[in-house]
Protein backbone atom coordinates (compact mmCIF):
# COMPACT_ATOMS: atom_id res chain seq x y z
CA UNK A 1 31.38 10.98 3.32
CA UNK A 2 28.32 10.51 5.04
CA UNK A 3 25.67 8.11 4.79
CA UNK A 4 21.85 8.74 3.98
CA UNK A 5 18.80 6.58 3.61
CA UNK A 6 16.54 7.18 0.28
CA UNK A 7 13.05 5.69 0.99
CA UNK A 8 9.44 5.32 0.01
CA UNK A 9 6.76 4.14 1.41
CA UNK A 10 4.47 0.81 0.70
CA UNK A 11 2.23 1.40 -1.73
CA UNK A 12 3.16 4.86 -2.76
CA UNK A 13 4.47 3.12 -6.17
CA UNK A 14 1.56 3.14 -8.00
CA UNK A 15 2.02 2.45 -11.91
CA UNK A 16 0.05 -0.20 -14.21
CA UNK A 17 0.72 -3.65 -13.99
CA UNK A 18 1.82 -3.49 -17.54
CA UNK A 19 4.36 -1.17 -16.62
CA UNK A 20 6.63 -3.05 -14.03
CA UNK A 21 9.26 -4.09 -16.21
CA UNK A 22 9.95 -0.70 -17.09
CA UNK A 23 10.28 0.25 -13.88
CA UNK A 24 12.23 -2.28 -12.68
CA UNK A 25 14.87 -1.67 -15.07
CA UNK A 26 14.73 1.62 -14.43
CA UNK A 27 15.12 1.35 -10.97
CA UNK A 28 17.84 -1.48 -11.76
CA UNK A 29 19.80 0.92 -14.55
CA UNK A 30 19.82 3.67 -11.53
CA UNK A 31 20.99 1.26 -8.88
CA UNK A 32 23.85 0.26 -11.18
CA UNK A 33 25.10 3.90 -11.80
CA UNK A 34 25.03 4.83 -8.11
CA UNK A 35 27.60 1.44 -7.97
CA UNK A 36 29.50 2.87 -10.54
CA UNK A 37 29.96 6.18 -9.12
CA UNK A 38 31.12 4.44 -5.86
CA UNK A 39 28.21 5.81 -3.82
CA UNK A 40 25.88 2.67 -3.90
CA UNK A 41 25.67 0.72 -0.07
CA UNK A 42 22.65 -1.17 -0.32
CA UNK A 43 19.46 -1.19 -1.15
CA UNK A 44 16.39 -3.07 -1.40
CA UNK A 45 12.51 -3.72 -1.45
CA UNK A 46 10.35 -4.64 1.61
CA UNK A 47 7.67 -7.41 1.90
CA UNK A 48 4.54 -6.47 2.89
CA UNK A 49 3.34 -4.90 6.48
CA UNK A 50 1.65 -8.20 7.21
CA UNK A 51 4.77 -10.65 6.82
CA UNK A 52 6.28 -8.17 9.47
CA UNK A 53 6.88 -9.58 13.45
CA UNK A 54 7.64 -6.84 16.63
CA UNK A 55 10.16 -8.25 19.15
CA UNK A 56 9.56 -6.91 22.40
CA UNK A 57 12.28 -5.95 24.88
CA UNK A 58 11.29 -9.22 26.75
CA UNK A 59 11.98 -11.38 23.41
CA UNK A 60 7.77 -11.36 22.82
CA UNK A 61 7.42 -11.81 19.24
CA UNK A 62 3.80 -10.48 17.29
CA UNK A 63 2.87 -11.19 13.94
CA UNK A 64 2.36 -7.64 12.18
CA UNK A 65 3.52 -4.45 12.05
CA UNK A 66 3.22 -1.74 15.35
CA UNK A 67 -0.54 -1.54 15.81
CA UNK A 68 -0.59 2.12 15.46
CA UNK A 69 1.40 2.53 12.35
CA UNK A 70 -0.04 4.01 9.61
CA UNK A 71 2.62 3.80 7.31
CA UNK A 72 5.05 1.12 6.43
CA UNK A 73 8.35 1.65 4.76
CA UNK A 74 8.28 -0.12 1.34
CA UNK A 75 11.47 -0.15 0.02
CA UNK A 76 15.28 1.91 0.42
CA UNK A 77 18.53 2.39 -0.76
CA UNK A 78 21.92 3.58 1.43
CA UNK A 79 24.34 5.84 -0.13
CA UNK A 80 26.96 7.09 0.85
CA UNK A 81 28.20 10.60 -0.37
CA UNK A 82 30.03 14.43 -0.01
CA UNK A 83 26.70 15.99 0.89
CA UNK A 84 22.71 16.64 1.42
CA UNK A 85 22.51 18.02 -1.85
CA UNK A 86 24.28 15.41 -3.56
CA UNK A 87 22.13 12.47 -1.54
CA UNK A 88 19.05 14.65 -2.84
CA UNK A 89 20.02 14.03 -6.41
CA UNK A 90 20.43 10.56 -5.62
CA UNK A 91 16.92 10.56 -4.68
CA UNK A 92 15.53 12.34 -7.27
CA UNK A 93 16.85 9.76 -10.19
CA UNK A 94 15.47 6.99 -7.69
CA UNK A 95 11.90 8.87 -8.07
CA UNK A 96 12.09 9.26 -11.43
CA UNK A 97 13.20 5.40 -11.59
CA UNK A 98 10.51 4.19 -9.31
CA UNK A 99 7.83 6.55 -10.24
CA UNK A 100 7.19 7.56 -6.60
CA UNK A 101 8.21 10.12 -4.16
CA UNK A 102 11.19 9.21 -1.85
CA UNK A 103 12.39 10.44 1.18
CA UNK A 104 16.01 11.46 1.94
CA UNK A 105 17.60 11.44 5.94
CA UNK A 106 20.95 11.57 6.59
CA UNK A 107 22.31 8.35 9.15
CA UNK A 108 23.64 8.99 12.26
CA UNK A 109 27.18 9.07 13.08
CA UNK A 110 28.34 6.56 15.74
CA UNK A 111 30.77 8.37 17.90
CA UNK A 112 31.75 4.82 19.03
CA UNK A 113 33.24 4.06 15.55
């Protein structure tokens, strides 16, 4: 099995206020089947860019996200499954869930493990 990291990014779910229950237990429905079909890791929403801190290599801490960012992860789920294709359906119920576009990369092995 391998290991792959659905995302979107802040702000790209955009949906009326009225709507966010809805979504939520959409998004909270889907979560709950990927657990039940053993492929769930973990998962979660973000705060916003601004609550964010960058620790330097010399233990320097900033307030904020990397200056030159332009955009800010918002939210992700881990799963863990047989293939690409299966991560990309994954994905595509957590779109449909969250009303928003999500990307799909697969997590590096570590050859130490």
């Amino acid at each position: 099995m391998t290991r792959y990291l659905i995302s979107f990014d802040d702000g790209a779910m955009t949906f009326p206020e009225e709507d966010l229950r809805d979504v939520t237990d959409a998004a909270h429905a889907m979560m709950h089947e990927a657990k039940e079909a053993g492929v769930w890791v973990f998962g979660g929403g973000l705060t916003a860019p601004e609550e964010a801190s960058v620790v330097g290599t010399d233990g320097t801490v900033n307030d904020g996200t990397y200056s030159e960012s332009k955009q800010y992860l918002g939210g992700f789920s881990i799963v863990d499954v047989p293939s690409r294709e299966e991560a990309v359906k994954w994905a595509a119920k957590t779109a449909a869930a969250c009303r928003c576009a999500q990307e799909v990369r697969e997590i590096l092995h570590d050859p130490l493990v």
